[in-house]
Protein backbone atom coordinates (compact mmCIF):
# COMPACT_ATOMS: atom_id res chain seq x y z
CA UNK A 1 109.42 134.07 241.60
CA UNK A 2 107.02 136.82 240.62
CA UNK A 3 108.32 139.41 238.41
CA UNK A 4 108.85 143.01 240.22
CA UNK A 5 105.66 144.96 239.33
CA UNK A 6 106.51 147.87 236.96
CA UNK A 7 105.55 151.53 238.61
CA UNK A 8 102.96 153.53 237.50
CA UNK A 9 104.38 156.31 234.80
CA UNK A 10 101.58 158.99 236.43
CA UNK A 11 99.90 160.46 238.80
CA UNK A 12 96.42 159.57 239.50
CA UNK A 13 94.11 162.43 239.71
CA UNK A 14 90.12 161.45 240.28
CA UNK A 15 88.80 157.79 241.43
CA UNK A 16 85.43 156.14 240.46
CA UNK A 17 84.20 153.88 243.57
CA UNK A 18 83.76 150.68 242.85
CA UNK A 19 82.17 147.82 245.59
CA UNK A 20 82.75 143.92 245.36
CA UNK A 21 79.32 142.12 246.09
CA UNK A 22 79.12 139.11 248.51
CA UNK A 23 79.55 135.34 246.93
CA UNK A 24 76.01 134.73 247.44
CA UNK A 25 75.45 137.57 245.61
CA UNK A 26 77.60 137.49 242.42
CA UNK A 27 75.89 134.15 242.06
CA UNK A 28 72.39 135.23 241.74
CA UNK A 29 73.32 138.36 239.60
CA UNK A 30 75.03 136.19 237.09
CA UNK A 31 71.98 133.48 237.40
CA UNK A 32 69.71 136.62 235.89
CA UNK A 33 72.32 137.68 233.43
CA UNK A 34 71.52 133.87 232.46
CA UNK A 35 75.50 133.41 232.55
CA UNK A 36 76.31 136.41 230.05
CA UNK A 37 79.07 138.33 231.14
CA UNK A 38 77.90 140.89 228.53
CA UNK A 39 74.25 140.94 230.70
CA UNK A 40 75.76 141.88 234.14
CA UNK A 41 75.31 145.69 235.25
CA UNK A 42 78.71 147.44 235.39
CA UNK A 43 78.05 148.24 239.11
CA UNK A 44 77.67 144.31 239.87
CA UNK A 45 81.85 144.25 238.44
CA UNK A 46 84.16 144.54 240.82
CA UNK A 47 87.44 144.18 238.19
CA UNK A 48 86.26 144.79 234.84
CA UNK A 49 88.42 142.58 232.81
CA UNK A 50 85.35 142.09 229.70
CA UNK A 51 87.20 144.74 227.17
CA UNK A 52 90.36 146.83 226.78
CA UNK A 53 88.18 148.79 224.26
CA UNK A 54 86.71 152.14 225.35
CA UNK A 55 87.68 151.50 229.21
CA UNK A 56 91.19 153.53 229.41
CA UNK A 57 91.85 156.35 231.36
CA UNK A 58 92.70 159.19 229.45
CA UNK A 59 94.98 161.95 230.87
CA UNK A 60 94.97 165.32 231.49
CA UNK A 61 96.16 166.32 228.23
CA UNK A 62 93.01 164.85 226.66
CA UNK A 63 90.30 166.56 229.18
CA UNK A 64 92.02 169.40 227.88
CA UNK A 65 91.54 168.42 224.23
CA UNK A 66 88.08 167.87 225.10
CA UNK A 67 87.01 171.61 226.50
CA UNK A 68 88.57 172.72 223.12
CA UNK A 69 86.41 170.31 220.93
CA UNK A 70 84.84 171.82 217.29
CA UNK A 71 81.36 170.82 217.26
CA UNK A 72 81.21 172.31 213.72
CA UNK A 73 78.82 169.52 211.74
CA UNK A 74 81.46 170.37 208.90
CA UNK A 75 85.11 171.11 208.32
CA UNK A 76 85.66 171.82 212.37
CA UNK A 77 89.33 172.35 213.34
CA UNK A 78 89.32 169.24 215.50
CA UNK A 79 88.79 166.96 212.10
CA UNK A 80 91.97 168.73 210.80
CA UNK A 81 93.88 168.12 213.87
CA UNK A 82 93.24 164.34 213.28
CA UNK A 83 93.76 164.20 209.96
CA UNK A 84 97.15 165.39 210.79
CA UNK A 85 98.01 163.11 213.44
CA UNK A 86 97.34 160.67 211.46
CA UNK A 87 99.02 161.24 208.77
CA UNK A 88 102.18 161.79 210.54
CA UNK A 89 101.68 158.52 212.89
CA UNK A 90 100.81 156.15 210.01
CA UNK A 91 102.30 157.92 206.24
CA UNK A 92 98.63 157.92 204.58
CA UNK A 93 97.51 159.99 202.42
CA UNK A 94 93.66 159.82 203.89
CA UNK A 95 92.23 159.39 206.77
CA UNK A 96 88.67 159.17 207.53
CA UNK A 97 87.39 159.20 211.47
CA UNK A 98 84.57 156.82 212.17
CA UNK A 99 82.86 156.11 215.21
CA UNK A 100 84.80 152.83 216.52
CA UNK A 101 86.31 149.75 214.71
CA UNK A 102 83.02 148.01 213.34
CA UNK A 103 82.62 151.34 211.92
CA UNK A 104 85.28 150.69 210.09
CA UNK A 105 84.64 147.65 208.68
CA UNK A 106 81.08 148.83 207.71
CA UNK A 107 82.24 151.36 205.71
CA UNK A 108 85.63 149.94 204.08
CA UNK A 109 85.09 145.97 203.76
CA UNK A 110 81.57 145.99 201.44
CA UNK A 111 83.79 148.77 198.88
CA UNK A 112 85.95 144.66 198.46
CA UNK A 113 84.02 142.01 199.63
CA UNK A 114 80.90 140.36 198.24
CA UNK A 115 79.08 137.50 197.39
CA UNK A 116 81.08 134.51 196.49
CA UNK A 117 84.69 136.29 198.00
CA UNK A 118 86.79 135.46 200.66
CA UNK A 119 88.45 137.30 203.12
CA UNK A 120 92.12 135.85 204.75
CA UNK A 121 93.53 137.15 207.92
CA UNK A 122 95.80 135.74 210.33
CA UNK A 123 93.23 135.82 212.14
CA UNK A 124 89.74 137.95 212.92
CA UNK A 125 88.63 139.09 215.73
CA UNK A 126 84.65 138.94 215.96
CA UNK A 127 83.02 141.77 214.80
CA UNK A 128 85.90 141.93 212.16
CA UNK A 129 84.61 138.33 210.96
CA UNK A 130 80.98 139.54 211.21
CA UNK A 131 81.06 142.17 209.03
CA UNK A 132 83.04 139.93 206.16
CA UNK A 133 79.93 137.74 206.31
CA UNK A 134 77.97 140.56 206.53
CA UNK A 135 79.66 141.85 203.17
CA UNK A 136 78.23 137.89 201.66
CA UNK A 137 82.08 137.33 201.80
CA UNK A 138 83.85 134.11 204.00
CA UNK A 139 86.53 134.66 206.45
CA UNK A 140 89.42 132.22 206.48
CA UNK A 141 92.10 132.43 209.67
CA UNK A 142 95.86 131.08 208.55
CA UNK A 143 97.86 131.98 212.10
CA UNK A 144 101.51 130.27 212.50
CA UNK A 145 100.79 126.57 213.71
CA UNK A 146 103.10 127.76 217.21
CA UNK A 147 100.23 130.03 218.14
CA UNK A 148 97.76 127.18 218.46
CA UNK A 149 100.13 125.62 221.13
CA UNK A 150 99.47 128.38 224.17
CA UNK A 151 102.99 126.48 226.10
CA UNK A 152 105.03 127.29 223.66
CA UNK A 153 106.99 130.36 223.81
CA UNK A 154 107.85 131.95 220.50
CA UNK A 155 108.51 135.93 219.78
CA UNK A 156 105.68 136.30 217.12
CA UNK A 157 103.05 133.80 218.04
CA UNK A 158 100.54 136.51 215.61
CA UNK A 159 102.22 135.92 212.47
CA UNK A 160 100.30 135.29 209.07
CA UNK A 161 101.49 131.46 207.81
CA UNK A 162 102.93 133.04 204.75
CA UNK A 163 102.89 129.03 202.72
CA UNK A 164 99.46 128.22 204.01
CA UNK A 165 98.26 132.01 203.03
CA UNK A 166 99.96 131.31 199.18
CA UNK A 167 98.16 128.01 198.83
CA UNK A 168 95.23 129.68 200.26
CA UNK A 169 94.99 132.47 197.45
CA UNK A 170 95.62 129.62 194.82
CA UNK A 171 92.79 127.35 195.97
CA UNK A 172 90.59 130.60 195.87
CA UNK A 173 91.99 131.88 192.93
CA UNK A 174 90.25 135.10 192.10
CA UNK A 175 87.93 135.15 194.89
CA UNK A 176 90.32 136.84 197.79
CA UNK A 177 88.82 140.22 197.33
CA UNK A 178 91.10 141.13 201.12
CA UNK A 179 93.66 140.09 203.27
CA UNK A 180 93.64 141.44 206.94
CA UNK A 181 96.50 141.17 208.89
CA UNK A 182 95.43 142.31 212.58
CA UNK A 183 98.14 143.61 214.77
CA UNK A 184 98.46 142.76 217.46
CA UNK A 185 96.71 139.51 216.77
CA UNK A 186 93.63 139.06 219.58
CA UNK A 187 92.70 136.36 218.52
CA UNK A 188 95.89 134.37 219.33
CA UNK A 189 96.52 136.46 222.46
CA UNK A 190 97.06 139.25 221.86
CA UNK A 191 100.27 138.01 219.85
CA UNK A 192 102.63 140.74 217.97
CA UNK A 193 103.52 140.55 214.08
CA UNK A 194 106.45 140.65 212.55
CA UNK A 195 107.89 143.44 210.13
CA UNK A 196 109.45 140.52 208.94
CA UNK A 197 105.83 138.74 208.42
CA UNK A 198 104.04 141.65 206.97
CA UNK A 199 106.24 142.06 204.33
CA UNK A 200 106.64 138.44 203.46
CA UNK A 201 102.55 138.76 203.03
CA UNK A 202 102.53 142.17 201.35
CA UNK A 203 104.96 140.57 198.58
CA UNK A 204 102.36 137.75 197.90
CA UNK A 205 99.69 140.09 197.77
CA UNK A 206 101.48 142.44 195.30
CA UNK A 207 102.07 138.89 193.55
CA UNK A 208 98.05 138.37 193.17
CA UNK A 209 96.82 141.61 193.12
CA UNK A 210 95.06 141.61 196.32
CA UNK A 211 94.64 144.60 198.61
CA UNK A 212 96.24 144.06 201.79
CA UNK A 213 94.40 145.79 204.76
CA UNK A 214 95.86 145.86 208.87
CA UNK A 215 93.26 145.63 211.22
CA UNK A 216 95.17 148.52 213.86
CA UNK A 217 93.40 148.48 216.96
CA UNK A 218 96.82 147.87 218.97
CA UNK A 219 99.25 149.37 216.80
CA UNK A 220 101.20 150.90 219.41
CA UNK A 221 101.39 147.21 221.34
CA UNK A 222 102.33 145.80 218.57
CA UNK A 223 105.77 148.14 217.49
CA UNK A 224 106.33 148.23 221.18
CA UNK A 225 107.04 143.81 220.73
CA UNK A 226 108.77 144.63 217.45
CA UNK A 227 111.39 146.58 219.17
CA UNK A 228 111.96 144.32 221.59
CA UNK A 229 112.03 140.99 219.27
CA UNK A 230 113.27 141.91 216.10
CA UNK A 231 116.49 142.64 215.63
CA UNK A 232 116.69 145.04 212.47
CA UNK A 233 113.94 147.56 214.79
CA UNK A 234 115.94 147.81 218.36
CA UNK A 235 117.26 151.26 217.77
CA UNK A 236 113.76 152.78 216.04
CA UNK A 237 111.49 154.78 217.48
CA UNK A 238 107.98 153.17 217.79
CA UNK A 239 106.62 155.92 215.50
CA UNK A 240 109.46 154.68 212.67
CA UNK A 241 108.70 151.15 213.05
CA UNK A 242 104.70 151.94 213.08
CA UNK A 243 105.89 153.67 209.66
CA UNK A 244 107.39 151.12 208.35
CA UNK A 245 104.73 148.44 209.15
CA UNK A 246 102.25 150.14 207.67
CA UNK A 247 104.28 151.06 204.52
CA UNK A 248 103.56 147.46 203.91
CA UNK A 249 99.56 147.43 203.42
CA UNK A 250 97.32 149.38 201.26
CA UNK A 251 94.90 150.51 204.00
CA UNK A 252 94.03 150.29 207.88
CA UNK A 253 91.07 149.98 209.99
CA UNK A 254 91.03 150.40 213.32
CA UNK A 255 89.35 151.04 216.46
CA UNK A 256 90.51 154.34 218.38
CA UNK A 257 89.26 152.89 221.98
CA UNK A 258 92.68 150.93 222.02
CA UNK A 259 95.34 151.86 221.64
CA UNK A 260 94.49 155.65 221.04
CA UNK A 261 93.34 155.48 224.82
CA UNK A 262 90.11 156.84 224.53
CA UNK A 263 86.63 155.89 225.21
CA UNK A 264 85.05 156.08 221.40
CA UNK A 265 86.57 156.32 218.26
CA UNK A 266 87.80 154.48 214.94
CA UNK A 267 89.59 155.64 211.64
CA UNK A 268 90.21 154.32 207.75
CA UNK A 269 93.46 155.09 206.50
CA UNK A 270 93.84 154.50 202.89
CA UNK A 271 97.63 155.09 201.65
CA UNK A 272 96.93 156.47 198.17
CA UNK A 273 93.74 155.69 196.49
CA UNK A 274 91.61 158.58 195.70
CA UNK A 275 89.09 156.57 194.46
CA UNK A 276 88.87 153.74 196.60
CA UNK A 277 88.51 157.22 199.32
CA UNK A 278 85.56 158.68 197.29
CA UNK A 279 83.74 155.22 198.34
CA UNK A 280 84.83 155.33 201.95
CA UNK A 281 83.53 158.66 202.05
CA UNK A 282 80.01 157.81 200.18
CA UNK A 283 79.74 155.25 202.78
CA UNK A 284 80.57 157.39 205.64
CA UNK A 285 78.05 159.86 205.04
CA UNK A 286 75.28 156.82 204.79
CA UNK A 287 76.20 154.97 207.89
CA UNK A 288 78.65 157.48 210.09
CA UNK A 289 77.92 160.74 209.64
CA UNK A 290 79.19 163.30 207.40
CA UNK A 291 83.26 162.43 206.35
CA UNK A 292 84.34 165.29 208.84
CA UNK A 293 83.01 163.86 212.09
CA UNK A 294 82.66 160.63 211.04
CA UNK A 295 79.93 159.91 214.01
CA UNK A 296 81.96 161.58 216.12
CA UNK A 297 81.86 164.57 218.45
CA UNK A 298 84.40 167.45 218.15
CA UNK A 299 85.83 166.65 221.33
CA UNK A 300 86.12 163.02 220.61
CA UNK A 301 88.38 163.66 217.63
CA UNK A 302 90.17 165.94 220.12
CA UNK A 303 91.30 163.66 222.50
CA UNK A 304 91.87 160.59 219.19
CA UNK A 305 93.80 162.98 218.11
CA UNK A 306 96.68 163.38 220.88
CA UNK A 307 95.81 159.85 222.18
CA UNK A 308 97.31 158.57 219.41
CA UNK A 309 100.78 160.39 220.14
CA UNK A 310 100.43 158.84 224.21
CA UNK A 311 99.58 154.79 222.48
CA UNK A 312 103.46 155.25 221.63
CA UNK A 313 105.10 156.40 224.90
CA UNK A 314 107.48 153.98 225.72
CA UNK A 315 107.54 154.43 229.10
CA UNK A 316 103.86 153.67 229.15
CA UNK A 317 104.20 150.57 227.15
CA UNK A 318 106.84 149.41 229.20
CA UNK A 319 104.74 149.67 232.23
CA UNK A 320 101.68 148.54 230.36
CA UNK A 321 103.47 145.16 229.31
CA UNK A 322 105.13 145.08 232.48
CA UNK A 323 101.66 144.88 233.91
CA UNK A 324 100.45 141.71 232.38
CA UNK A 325 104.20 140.02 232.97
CA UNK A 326 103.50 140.82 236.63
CA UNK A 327 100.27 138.60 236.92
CA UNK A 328 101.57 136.30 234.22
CA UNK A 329 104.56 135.12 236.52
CA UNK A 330 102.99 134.32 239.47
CA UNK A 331 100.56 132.07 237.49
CA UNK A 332 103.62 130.50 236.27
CA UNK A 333 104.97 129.75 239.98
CA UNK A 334 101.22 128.17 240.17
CA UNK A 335 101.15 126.08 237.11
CA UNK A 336 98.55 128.09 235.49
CA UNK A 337 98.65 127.63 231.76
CA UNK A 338 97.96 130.84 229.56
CA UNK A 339 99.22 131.86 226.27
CA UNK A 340 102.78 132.69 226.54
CA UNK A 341 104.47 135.07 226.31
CA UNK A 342 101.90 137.78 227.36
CA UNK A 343 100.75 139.73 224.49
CA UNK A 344 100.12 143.42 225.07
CA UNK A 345 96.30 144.11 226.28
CA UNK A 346 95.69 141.14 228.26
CA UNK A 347 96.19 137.48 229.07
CA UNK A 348 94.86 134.87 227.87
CA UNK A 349 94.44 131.27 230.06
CA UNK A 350 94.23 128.46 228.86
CA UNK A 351 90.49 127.40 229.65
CA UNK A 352 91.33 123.84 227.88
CA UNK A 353 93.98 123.20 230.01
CA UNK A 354 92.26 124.01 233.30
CA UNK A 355 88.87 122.23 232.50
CA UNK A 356 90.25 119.17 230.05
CA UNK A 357 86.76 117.29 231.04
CA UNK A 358 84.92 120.09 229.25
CA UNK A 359 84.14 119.74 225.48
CA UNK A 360 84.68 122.54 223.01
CA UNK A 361 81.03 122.30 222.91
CA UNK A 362 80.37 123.13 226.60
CA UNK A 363 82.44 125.93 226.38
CA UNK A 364 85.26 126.01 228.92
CA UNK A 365 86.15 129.25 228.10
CA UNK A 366 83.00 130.67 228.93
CA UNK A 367 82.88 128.65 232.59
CA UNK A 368 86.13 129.78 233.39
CA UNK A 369 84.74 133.33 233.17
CA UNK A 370 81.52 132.68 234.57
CA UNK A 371 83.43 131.29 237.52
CA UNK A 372 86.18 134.47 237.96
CA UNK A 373 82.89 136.42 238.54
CA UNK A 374 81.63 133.91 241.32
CA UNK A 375 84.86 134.10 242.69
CA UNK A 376 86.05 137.40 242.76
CA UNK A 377 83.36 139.98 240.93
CA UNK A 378 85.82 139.74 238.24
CA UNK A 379 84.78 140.23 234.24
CA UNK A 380 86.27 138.40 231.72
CA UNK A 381 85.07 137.06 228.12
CA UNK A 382 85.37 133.91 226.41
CA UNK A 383 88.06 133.83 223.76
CA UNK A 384 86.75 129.77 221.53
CA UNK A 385 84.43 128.20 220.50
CA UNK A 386 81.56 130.36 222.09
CA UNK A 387 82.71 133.59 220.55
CA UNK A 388 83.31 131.64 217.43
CA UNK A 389 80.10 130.38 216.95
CA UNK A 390 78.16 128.37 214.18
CA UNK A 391 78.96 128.16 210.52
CA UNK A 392 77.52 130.57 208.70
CA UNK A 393 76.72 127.57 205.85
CA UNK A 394 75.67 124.51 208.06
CA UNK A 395 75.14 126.35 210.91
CA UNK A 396 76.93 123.51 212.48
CA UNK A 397 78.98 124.41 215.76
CA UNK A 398 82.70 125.28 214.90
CA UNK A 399 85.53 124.35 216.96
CA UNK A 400 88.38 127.47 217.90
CA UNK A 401 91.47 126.40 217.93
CA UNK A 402 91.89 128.19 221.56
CA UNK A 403 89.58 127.64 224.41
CA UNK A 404 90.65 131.18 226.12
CA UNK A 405 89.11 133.48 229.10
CA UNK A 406 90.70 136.68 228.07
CA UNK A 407 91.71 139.25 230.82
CA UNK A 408 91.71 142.46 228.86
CA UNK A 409 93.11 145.36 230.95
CA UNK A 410 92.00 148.63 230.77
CA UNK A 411 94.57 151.27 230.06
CA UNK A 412 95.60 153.22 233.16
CA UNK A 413 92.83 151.73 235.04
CA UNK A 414 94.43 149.22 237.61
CA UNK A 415 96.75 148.52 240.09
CA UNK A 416 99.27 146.08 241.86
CA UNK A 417 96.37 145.44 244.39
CA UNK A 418 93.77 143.97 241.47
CA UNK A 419 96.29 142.23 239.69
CA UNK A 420 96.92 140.34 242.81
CA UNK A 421 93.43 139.68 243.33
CA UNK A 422 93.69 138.69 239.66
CA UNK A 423 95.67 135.64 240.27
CA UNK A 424 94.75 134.93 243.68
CA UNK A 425 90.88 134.17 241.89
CA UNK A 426 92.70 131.78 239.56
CA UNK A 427 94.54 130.19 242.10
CA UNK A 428 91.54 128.93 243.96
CA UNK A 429 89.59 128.19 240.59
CA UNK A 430 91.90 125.80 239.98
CA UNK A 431 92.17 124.02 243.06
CA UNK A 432 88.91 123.06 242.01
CA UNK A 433 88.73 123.18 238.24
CA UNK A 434 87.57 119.23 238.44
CA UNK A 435 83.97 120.32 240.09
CA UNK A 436 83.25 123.10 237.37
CA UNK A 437 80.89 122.25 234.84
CA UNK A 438 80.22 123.41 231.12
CA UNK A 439 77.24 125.45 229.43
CA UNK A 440 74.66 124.90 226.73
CA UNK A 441 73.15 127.65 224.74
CA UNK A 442 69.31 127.64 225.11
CA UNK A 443 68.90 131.00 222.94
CA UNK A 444 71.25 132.93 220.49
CA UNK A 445 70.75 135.54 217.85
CA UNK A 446 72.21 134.66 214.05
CA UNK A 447 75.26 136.53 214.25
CA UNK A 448 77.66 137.73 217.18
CA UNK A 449 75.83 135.88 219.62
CA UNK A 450 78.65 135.55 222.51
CA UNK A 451 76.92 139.46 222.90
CA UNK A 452 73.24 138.20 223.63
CA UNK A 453 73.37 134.58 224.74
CA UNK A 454 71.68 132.96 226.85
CA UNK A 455 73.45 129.96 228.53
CA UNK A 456 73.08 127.73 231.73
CA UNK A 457 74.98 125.27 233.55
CA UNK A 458 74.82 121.72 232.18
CA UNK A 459 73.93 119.33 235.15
């Protein structure tokens, strides 16, 4: 039986039209977006499912943050105000605003990464992988073996493989300039961490001497799952077990246009290194902007800054989480595989299961979403071996461990009404999954190409 859909926690108090196209249509705007979801006009979506980054709805509190933005080029108020959100969200010492997440990594992973490093995560996400190579560094994934099995239910499906990660840092002795731990892990499906985990990891990177960085883009999620599924955190605030996470690690990245529910933004925290700062800040002035913007305007760090404080509503996590359990059971009454549980932004189905006559190589991921648009104007993104792309070495085609179509919701965007439309689009893909074909690639750029792609249907 389908789970009771959780109630909105607001009120909702301006609408953007949107229009749903015919069939014939849909299929002639994604033939000229030569099957890139990424090269469809927004106007063309009907659901946008594509990203859960930059999409949200942010409240009336942050319109008001907005009309009181500093646009001061230096030392505005509205830098301050961050700054002291979050230091009092996440206990470090520095904070630096940046534009959004890759911002991030631009500026923080080249201060540790170089030629002839490695980088180990339980797993990156892609532009977080990018920008290790981009650094000349290697990034190596070492997720929990029950997060490669989507069927299996287990509380922390995101969790580093603390023995693998040991042997990792012994086979590369001296070379793991980072470890990464993202939370909540996107990769695996959107999969929460441990407290448990991250100190297990923190203690082998103490051990060895490596810095230990959280990739924080869905912080909030990700102490909401703690709370519920680990014992020691049931009576915590989010805010305490967010401290206490991050206690752990030595410095965070993250992208604002998560879980800070806004439509641009990213930070650095660094706990307690001046100097390791004074380089963040170097770089921040060469790429960003000057360290108290951060490529931001004044009334972007205004609504970052109380965004942050409405990630960690419980209320709204409940509902949020509610909203994804909602559309998750009722593809469970129809024998729709995903990975399960739900994690917090989205879910991710199985594209494997669904399609088991298409190779890794013909990207069943990818013609799941192609065909969610046909179907039902809906956007999605491939979550394998398309996003995943070539080895940076060979340049030989790598194999994900998932084969996903990721349906990231947008905070405070949807309703009951879309989710249903939701499953009711996979519900008739898969009564006839067996006629859907694959994809070839017949261009794609060097790096990131899931973004530029050019793909059609193999015959």
């Amino acid at each position: 039986m389908a789970k009771r859909y959780i109630p909105e926690p607001f009120r909702i108090k301006m609408v953007e039209r949107i229009k749903m196209l015919t069939r014939e249509e849909r299929i002639e705007k994604i033939k000229e977006a030569k099957y890139n979801l990424f090269n469809l006009r927004a106007e063309d979506v009907y659901i946008d499912l594509l990203t859960d980054s930059g999409t949200n709805a942010m409240s009336d509190e942050q319109w008001s943050g907005v009309m009181k933005g500093d646009e001061a080029y230096a030392g505005g108020k509205s830098y301050f105000r961050l700054v002291e959100a979050g230091r009092d969200i996440f206990g470090y010492e520095f904070i630096q605003p940046v534009h959004q997440g890759r911002g991030a990594e631009k500026v923080l992973f080249p201060t540790k990464l170089s030629e002839g490093k490695v980088a180990i995560s339980n797993m990156f996400f892609d532009t977080t992988r990018a920008h290790v190579e981009l650094a000349g560094a290697r990034a190596i994934d070492c997720v929990v073996e029950e997060a490669k099995d989507p069927t299996h239910r287990a509380p922390f499906k995101g969790n580093m493989d603390v023995e693998k990660f040991e042997k990792l840092v012994n086979e590369h002795e001296g070379k793991v300039g980072l470890v990464v731990m993202t939370i909540t892990n996107n990769s695996a499906g959107g999969q929460p961490v441990s407290v448990e985990n991250m100190r297990a990891v923190s203690e082998v990177c103490k051990r060895y001497n490596i810095p230990l960085c959280i990739d924080a883009a869905r912080f909030a999620e990700n102490a909401h799952f703690v709370k519920e599924r680990e014992e020691e955190f049931k009576n915590s605030s989010l805010k305490e077990i967010t401290r206490e996470m991050f206690s752990y690690a030595d410095m965070f990245i993250m992208s604002a246009k998560k879980d800070a529910i806004t439509n641009m933004g990213g930070l650095i925290g660094i706990k307690d290194d001046a100097n390791l700062y004074q380089l963040v800040k170097g770089n921040c002035i060469s790429y960003e902007g000057f360290i108290t913007y951060g490529g931001l305007s004044g009334r972007d760090l205004e609504a970052l800054a109380i965004g942050l404080y409405e990630g960690l509503d419980e209320e709204y996590l409940n509902y949020r989480v509610g909203q994804l359990e909602y559309l998750a059971s009722i593809l469970d009454d129809n024998e729709i595989a995903y990975q399960a549980p739900v994690g917090g932004h989205g879910l991710f189905v199985d594209a494997k299961k669904m399609f088991p006559h298409i190779p890794y190589n013909e990207f069943p991921g990818q013609a799941l979403a192609v065909e969610l648009y046909i179907e039902a104007g809906i956007r999605t993104c491939d979550i394998g071996s398309y996003m995943l792309g070539n080895d940076p070495d060979t340049g030989e085609q790598l194999q994900a461990d998932f084969e996903f179509t990721r349906l990231a919701v947008a905070r405070r965007v949807y309703t009951q009404a879309h989710f249903d439309i939701m499953a009711e689009a996979l519900i008739a893909i898969k009564d006839r999954a067996k006629d859907v074909k694959g994809y070839k690639i017949t261009w794609e750029p060097p790096i990131l190409r899931h973004f530029q792609a050019s793909l059609e249907p193999i015959e």
